[in-house]
Protein backbone atom coordinates (compact mmCIF):
# COMPACT_ATOMS: atom_id res chain seq x y z
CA UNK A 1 -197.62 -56.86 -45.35
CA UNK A 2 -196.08 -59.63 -43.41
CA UNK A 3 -197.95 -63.07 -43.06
CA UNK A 4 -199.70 -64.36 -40.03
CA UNK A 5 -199.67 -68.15 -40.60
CA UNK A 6 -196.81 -69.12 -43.82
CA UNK A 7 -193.34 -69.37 -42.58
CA UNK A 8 -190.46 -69.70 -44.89
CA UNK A 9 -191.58 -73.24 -45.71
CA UNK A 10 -195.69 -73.59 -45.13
CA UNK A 11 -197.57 -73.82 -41.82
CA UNK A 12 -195.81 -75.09 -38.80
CA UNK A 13 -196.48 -74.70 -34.71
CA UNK A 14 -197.62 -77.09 -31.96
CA UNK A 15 -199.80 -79.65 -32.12
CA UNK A 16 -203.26 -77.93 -30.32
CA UNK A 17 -201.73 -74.72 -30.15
CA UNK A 18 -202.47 -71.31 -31.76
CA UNK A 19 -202.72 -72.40 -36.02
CA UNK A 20 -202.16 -76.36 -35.40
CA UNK A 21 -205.48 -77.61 -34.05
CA UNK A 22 -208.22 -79.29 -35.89
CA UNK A 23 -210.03 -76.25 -36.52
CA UNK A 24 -207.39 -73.87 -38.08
CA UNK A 25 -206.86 -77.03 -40.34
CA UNK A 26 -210.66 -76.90 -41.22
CA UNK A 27 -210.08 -73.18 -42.12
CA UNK A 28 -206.91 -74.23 -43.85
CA UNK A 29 -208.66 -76.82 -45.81
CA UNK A 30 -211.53 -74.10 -47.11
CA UNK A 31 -209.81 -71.55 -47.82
CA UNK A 32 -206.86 -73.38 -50.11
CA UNK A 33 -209.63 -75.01 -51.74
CA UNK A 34 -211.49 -71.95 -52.27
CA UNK A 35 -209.06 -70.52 -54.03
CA UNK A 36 -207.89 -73.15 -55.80
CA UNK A 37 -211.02 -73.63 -56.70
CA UNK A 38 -211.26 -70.70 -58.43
CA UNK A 39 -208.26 -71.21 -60.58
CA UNK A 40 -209.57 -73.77 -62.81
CA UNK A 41 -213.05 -74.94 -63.50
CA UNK A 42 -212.75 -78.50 -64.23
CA UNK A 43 -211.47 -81.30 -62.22
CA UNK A 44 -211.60 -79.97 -58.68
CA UNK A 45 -209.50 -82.25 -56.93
CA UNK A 46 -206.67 -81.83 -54.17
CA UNK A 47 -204.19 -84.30 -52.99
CA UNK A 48 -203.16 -85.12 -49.07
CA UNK A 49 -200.15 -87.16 -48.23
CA UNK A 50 -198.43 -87.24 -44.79
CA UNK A 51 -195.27 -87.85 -42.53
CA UNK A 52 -195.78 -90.72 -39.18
CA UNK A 53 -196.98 -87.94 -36.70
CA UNK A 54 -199.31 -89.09 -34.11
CA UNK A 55 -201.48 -85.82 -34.74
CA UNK A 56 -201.76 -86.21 -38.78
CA UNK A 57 -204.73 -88.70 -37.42
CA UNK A 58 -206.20 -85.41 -35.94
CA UNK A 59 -205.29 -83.15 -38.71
CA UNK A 60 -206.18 -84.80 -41.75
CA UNK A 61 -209.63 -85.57 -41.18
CA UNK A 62 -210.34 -81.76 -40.70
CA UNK A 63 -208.16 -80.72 -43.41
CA UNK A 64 -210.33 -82.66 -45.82
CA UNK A 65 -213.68 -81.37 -44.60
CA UNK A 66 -212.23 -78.07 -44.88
CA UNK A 67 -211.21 -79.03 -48.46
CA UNK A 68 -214.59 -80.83 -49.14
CA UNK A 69 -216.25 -78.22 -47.77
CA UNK A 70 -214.97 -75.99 -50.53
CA UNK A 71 -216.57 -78.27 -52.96
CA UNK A 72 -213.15 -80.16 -53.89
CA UNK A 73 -212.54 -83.70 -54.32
CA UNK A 74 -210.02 -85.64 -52.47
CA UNK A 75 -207.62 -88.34 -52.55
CA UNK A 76 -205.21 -89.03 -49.46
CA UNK A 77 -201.93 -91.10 -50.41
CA UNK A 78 -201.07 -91.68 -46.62
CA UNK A 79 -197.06 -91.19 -45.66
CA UNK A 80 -195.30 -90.39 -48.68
CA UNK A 81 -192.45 -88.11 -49.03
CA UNK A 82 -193.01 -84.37 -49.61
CA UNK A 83 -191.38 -84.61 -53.07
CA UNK A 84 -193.11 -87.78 -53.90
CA UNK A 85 -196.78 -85.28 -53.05
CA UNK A 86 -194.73 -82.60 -55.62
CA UNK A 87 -195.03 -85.47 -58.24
CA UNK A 88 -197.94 -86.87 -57.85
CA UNK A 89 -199.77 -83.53 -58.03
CA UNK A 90 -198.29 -82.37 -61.40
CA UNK A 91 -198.84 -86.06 -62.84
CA UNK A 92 -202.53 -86.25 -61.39
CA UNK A 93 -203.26 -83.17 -62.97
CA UNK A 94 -204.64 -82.03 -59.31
CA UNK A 95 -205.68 -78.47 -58.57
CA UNK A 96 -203.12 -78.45 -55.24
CA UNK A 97 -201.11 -81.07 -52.92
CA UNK A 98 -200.87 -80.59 -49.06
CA UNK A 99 -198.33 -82.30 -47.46
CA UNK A 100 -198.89 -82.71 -43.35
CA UNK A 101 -195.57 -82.09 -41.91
CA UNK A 102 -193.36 -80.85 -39.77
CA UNK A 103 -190.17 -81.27 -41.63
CA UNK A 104 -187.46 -82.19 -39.34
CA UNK A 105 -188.87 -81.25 -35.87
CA UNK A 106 -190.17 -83.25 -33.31
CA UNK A 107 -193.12 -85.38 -33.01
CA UNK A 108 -194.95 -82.53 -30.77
CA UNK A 109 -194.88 -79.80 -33.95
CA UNK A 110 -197.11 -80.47 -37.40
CA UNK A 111 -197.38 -78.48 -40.20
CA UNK A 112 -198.49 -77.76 -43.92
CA UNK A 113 -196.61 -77.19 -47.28
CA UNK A 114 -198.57 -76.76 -49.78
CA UNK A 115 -198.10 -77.21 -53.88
CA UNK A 116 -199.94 -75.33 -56.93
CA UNK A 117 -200.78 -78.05 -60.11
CA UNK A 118 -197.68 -77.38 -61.41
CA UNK A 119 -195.88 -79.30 -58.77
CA UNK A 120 -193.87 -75.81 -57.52
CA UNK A 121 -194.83 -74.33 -53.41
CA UNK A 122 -196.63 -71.13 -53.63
CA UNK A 123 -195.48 -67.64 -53.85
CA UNK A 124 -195.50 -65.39 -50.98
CA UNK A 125 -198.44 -63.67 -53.16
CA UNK A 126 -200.43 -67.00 -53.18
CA UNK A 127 -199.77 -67.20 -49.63
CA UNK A 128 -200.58 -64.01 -48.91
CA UNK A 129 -204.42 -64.71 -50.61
CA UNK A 130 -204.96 -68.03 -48.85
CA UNK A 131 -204.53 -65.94 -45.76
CA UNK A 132 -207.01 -63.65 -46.84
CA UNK A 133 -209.44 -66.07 -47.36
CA UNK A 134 -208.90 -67.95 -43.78
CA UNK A 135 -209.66 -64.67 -41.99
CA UNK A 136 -212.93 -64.60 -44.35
CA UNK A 137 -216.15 -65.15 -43.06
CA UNK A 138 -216.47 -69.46 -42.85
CA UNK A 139 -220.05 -69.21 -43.93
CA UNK A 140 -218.61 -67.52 -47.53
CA UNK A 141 -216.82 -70.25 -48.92
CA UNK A 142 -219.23 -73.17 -48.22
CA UNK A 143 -220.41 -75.08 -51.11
CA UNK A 144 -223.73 -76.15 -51.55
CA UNK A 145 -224.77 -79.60 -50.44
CA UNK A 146 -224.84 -80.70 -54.34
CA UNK A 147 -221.28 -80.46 -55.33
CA UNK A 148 -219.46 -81.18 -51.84
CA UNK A 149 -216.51 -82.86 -52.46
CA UNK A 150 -215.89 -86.49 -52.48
CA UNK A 151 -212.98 -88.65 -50.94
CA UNK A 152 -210.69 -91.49 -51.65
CA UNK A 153 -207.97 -93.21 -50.52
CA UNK A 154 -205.10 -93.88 -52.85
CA UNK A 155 -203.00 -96.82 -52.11
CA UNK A 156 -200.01 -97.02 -54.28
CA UNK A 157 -198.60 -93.73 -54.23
CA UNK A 158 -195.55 -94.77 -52.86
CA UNK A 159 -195.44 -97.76 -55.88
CA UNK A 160 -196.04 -94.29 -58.32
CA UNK A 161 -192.93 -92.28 -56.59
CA UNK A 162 -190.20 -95.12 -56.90
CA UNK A 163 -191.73 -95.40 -60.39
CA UNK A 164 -191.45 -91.75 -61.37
CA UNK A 165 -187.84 -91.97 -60.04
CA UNK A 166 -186.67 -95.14 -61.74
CA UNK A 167 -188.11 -93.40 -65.15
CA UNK A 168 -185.43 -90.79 -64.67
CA UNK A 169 -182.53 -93.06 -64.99
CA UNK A 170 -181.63 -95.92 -67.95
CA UNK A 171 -183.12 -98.60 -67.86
CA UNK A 172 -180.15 -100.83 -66.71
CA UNK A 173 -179.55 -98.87 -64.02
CA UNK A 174 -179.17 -100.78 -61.12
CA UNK A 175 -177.35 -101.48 -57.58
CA UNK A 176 -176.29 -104.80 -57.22
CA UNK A 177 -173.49 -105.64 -54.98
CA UNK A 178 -173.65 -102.49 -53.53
CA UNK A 179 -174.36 -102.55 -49.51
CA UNK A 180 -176.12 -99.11 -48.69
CA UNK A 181 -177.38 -98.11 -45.13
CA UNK A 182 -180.34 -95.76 -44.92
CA UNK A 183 -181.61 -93.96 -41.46
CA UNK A 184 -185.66 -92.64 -43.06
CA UNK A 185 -185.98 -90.93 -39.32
CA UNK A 186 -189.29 -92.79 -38.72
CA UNK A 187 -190.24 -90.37 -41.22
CA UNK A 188 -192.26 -90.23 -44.27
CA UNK A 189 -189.80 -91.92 -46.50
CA UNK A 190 -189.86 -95.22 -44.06
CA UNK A 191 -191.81 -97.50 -46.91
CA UNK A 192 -190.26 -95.75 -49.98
CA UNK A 193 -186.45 -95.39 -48.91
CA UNK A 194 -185.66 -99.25 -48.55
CA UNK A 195 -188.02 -100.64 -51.06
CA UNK A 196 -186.33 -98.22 -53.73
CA UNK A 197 -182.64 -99.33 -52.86
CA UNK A 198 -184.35 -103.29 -52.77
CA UNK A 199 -185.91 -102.82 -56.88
CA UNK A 200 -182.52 -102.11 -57.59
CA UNK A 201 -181.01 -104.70 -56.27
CA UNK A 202 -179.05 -103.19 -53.12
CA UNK A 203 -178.26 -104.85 -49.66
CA UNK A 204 -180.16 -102.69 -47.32
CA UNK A 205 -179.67 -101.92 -44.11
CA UNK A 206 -182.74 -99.49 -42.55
CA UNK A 207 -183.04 -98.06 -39.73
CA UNK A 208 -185.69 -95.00 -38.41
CA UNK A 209 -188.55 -97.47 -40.24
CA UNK A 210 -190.26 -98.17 -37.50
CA UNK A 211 -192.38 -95.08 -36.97
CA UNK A 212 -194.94 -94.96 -33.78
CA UNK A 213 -196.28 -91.80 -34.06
CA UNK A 214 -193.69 -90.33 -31.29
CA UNK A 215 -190.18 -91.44 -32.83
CA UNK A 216 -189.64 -89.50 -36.05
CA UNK A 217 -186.33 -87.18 -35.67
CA UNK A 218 -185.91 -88.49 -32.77
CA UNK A 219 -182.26 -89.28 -32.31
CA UNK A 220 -182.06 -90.51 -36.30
CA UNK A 221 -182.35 -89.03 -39.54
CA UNK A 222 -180.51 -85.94 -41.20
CA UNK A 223 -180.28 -84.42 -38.10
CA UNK A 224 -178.89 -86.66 -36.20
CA UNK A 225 -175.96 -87.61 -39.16
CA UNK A 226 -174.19 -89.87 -36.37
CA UNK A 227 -176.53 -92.83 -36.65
CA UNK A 228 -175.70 -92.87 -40.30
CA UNK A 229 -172.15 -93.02 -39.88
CA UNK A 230 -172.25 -95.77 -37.28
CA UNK A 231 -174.07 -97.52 -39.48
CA UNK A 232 -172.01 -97.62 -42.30
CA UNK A 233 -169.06 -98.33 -40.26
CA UNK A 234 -171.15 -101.35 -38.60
CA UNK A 235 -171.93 -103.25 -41.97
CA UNK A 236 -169.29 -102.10 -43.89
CA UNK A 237 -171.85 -100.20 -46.28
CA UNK A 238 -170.46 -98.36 -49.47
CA UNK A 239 -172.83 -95.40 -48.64
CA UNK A 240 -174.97 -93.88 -45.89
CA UNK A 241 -178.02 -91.85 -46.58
CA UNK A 242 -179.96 -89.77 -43.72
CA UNK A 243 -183.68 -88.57 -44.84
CA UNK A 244 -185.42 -85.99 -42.68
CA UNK A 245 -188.93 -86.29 -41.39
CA UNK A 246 -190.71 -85.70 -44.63
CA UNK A 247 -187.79 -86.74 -46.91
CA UNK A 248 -186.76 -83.37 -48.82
CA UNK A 249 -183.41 -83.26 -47.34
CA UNK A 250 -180.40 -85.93 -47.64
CA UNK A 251 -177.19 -85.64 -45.44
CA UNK A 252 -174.64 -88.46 -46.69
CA UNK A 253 -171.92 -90.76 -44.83
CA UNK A 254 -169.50 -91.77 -46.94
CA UNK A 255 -167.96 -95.71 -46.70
CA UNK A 256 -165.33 -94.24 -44.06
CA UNK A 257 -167.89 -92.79 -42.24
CA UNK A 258 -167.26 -88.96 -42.80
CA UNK A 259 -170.37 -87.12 -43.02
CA UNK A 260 -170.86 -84.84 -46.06
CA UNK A 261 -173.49 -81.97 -45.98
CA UNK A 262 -175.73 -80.42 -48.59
CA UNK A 263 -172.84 -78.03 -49.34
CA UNK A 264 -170.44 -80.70 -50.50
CA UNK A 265 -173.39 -83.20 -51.99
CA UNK A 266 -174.05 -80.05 -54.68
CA UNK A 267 -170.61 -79.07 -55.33
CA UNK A 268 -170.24 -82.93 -56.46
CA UNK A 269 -173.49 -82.70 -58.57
CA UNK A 270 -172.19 -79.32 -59.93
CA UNK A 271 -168.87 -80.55 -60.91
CA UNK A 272 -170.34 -83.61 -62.48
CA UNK A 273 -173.04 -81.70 -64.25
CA UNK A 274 -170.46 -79.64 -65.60
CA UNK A 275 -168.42 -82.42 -67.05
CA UNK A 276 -171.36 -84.12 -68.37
CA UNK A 277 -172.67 -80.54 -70.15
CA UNK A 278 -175.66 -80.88 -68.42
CA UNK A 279 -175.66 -78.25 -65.69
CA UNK A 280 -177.56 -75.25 -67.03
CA UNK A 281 -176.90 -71.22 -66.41
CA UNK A 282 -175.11 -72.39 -62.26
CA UNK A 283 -175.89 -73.09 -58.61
CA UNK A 284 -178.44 -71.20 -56.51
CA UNK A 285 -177.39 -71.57 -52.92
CA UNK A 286 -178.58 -69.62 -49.71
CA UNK A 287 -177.39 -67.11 -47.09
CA UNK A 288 -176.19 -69.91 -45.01
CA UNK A 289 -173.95 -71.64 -47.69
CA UNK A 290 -170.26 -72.22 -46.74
CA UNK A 291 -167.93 -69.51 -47.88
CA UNK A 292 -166.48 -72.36 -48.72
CA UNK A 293 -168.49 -73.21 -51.51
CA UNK A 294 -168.16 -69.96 -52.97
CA UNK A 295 -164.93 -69.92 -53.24
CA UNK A 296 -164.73 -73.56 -54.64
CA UNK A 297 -167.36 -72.55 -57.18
CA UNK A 298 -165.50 -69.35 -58.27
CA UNK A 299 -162.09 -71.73 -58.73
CA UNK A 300 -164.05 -73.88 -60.94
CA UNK A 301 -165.59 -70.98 -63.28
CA UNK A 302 -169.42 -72.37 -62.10
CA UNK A 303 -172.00 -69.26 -61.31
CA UNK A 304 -172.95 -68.84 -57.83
CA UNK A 305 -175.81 -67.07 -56.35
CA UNK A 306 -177.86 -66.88 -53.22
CA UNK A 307 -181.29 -66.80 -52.24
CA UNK A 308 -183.00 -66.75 -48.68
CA UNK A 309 -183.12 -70.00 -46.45
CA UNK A 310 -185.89 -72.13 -47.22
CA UNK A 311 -185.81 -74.56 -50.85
CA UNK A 312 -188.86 -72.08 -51.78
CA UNK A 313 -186.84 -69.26 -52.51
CA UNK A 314 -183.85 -71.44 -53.95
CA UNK A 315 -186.55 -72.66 -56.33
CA UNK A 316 -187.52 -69.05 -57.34
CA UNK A 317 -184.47 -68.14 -58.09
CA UNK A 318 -183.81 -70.84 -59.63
CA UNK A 319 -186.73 -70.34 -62.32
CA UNK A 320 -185.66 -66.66 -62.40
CA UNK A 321 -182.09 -67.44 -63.35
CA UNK A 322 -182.45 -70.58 -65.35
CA UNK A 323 -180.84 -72.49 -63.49
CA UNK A 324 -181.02 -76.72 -62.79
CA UNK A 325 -178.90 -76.86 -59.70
CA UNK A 326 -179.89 -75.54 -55.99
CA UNK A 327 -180.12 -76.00 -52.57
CA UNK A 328 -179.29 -75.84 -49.31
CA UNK A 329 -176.20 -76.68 -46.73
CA UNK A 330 -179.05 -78.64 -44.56
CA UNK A 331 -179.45 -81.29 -47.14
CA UNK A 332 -182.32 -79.32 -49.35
CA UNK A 333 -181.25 -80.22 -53.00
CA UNK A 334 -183.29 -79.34 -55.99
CA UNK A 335 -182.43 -81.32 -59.20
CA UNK A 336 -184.54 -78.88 -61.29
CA UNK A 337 -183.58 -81.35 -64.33
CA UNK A 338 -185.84 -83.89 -62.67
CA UNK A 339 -188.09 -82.35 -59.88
CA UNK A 340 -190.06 -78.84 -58.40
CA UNK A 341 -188.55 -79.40 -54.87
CA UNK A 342 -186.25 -80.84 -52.92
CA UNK A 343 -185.71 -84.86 -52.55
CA UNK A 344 -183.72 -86.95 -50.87
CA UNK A 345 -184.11 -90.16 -52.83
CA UNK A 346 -183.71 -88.65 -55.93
CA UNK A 347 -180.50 -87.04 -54.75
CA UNK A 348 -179.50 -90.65 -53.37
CA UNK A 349 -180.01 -92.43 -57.29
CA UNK A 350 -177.73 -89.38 -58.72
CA UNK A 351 -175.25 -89.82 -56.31
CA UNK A 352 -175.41 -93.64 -56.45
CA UNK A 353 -175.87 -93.24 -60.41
CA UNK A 354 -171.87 -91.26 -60.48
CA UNK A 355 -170.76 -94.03 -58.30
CA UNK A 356 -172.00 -96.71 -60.76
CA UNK A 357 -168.17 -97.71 -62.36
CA UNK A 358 -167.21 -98.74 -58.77
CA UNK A 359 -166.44 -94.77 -57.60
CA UNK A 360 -166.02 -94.41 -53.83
CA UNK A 361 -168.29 -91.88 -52.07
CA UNK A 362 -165.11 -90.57 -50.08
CA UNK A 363 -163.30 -90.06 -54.07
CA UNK A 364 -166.23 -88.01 -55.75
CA UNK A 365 -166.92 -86.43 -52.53
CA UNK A 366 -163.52 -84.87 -51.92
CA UNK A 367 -164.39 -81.31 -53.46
CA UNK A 368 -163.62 -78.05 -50.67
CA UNK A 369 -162.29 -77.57 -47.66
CA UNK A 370 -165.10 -75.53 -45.84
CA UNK A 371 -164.53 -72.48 -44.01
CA UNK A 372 -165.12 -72.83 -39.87
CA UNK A 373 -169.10 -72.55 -39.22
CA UNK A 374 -170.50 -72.18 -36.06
CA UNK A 375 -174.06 -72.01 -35.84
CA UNK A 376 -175.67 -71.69 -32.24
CA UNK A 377 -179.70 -71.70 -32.06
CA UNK A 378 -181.32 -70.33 -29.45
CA UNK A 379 -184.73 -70.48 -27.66
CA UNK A 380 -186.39 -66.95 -27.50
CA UNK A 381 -190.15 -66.58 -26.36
CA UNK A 382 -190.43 -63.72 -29.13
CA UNK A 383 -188.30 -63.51 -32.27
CA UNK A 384 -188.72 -60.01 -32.33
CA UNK A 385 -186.14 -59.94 -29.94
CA UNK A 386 -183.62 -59.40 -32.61
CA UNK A 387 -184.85 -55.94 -33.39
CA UNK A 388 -184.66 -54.53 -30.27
CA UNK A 389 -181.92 -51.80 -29.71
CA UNK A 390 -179.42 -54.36 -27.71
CA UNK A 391 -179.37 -56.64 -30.24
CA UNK A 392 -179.02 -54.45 -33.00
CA UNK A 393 -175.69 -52.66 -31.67
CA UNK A 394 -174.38 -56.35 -30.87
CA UNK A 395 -174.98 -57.66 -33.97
CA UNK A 396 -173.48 -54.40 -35.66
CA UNK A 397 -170.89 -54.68 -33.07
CA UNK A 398 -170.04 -58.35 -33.98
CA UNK A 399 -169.90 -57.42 -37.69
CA UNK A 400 -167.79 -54.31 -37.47
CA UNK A 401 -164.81 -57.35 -35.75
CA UNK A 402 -165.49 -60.05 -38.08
CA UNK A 403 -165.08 -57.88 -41.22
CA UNK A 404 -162.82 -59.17 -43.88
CA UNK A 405 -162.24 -61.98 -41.79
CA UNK A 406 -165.17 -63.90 -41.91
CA UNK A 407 -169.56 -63.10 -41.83
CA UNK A 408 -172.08 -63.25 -39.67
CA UNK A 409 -175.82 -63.59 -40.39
CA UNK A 410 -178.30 -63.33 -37.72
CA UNK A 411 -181.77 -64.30 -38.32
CA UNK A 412 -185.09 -65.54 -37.43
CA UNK A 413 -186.25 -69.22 -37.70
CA UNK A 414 -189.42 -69.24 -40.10
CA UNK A 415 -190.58 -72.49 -38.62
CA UNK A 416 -189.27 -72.92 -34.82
CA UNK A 417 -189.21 -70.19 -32.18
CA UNK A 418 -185.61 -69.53 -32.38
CA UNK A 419 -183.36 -67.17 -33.40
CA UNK A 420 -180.06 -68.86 -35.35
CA UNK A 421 -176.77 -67.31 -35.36
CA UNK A 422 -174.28 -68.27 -38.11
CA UNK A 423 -171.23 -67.09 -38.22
CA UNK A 424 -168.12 -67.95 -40.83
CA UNK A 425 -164.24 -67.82 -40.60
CA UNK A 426 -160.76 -69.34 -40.25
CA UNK A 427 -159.83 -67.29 -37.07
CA UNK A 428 -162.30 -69.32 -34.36
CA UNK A 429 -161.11 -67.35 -31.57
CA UNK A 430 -162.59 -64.48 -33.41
CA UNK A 431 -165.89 -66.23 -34.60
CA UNK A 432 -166.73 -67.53 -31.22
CA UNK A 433 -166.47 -63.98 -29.75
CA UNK A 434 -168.36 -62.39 -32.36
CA UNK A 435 -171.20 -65.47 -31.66
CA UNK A 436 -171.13 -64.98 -28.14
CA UNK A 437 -171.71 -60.75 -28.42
CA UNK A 438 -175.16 -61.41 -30.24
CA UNK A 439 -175.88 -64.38 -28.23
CA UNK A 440 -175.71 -62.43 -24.89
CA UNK A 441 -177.76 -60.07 -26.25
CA UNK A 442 -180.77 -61.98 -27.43
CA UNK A 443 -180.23 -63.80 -23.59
């Protein structure tokens, strides 16, 4: 059975349309803390942080009457990065976390990813409950007026994140002399970025801290990597990092401005973590990691598998595997020594940490040459557009040309209505026909 409101990572639409409206988020609210809830007796408490959206005024207010609704107590932490949520609700001992986001679209989408106590997103089976229990009857999951839930605000949970990830490195750690530039994408990571770097003792340079409600992603931040490197080139920085809106993904300029990806940022960590005897059982990557990679980590004698796109599923299979190293080409990057999901800051310290003995970024970052990837995204009114008959034959067409030079994969966005087309290899004359079959087809 398919799901009707979880994409590949949470809830996500338009603000006021269809699931993103203050009443979905009232059902939201009730039915993850009904069954919550349910899963523990004691302590019934749920955390809420956010990203700098406009709407999260709209949203979070129903959200927690939906929650208190269900008879659980609340404490909102305000914007916070997603990981920094991740933390706080294993180390608060909480039932669940909800994070309000909408990743790394624009200011017009919102969204929900939600956390179990142990810090980890839910399962597609958890999901598939929670949906169960939204289509329920409202009326069946009210408390009584006697044990309603309470709320409170929380005012230090960014103080708690920077000192959950200090505690992961020595003591003497620390970043003086070092000039780092960092673009938080008027995001959720605004406050916790800079002020991190600063304890340390880095010269900061910030931009994308300035959110209004209307600018996060909007021309900064990890998807926009060309701020970053302008940045570093304008003040001469050592290192560039480039959060997305919610601060779970990381895309790096190094100090002569080249931009490195989540590919290249875990083939350094996996290289490292094999010198140091600390990477455990290999990599998890996903469908769209560079062939590239592969082929670097098959050189080096390093396991490689893949998972599905979204950090969930890298985290699964992860856990399945044993593994302490993940993520994706987009700038998701699990360090499963340290955290449940992905985090840009964190990845930031362990990157600065290897460049502690006066390292370059553009020396540790030289790893693989990456195979040719073109990646074209485009607008559809209904994804299911890529199972009609047209689009099948192209894409079988495309394949059938591109074989043993190269791969396609052709799928469906699980949080934008779009339909992404990825396609891999040295011969770009090749590739951009192959791209061009399925993408006439889906026009």
């Amino acid at each position: 059975m398919s799901k009707k409101y979880f994409g590949t990572d949470g809830i996500r639409g338009r603000v006021n349309k269809n699931k993103i409206n203050g009443e979905m988020f009232f059902k939201f609210g009730l039915a993850a803390g009904t069954y919550f809830k349910n899963q523990r007796k004691i302590k019934q408490t749920a955390i809420i942080a956010k990203d700098t959206r406009l709407s999260g005024y709209t949203l979070e207010p129903a959200l927690v009457s939906g929650l208190t609704s269900a008879g659980m107590h609340v404490y909102t932490l305000g914007p916070l990065p997603t990981n920094g949520l991740a933390m706080l609700t294993k180390r608060m001992r909480a039932n669940m976390g909800i994070m309000i986001t909408a990743s790394h679209n624009p200011f017009y989408d919102n969204g929900l990813k939600l956390f179990g106590p142990d810090g980890l997103k839910l399962s597609d089976k958890i999901e598939k409950k929670i949906e169960k229990l939204i289509e329920s009857k409202i009326i069946k999951n009210l408390s009584e007026p006697e044990i309603l839930g309470r709320v409170k605000r929380l005012e230090d949970a960014n103080d708690r994140y920077i000192k959950i990830l200090r505690n992961n490195f020595p003591k003497d750690f620390n970043l003086r002399g070092m000039k780092i530039a960092i673009d938080c994408a008027n995001g959720a990571g605004y406050k916790s970025g800079p002020k991190l770097l600063r304890n340390l003792g880095a010269k900061v340079y910030e931009f994308g801290t300035s959110p209004n409600g209307f600018n996060i992603n909007d021309n900064c931040g990890s998807t926009f990597p060309n701020k970053i490197k302008f940045l570093v080139k304008k003040y001469k920085a050592q290192l560039g990092i480039s959060l997305d809106g919610d601060a779970d993904r990381i895309i790096i300029s190094d100090e002569k401005g080249t931009i490195v990806d989540g590919d290249q940022i875990i083939a350094m960590l996996a290289k490292r973590w094999k010198r140091k005897k600390i990477l455990k059982g290999g990599v998890i990557g996903t469908l769209m990691s560079n062939y590239g990679l592969q082929k670097y980590f098959k050189n080096h004698k390093i396991k490689f598998i893949r998972a599905n796109v979204g950090d969930r599923y890298v985290k699964e299979k992860m856990q399945k595997n044993n593994f302490n190293l993940g993520g994706e080409q987009s700038g998701h990057i699990i360090l499963g020594k340290f955290a449940t999901t992905g985090d840009g800051l964190l990845v930031a310290l362990e990157i600065l940490f290897s460049m502690r003995k006066g390292k370059k970024a553009s020396e540790i970052f030289d790893t693989f040459k990456p195979t040719p990837q073109i990646l074209e995204n485009i607008k559809v009114k209904d994804k299911s557009i890529i199972n009609s008959k047209k689009c099948r034959i192209a894409i079988k067409k495309s394949e059938k040309l591109i074989k043993n030079q190269g791969r396609m994969l052709i799928r469906k966005s699980g949080t934008e209505p779009k339909i992404r087309i990825m396609g891999e290899s040295n011969n770009i004359l090749l590739l951009k026909k192959c791209i061009n079959i399925v993408k006439k087809s889906i026009k």
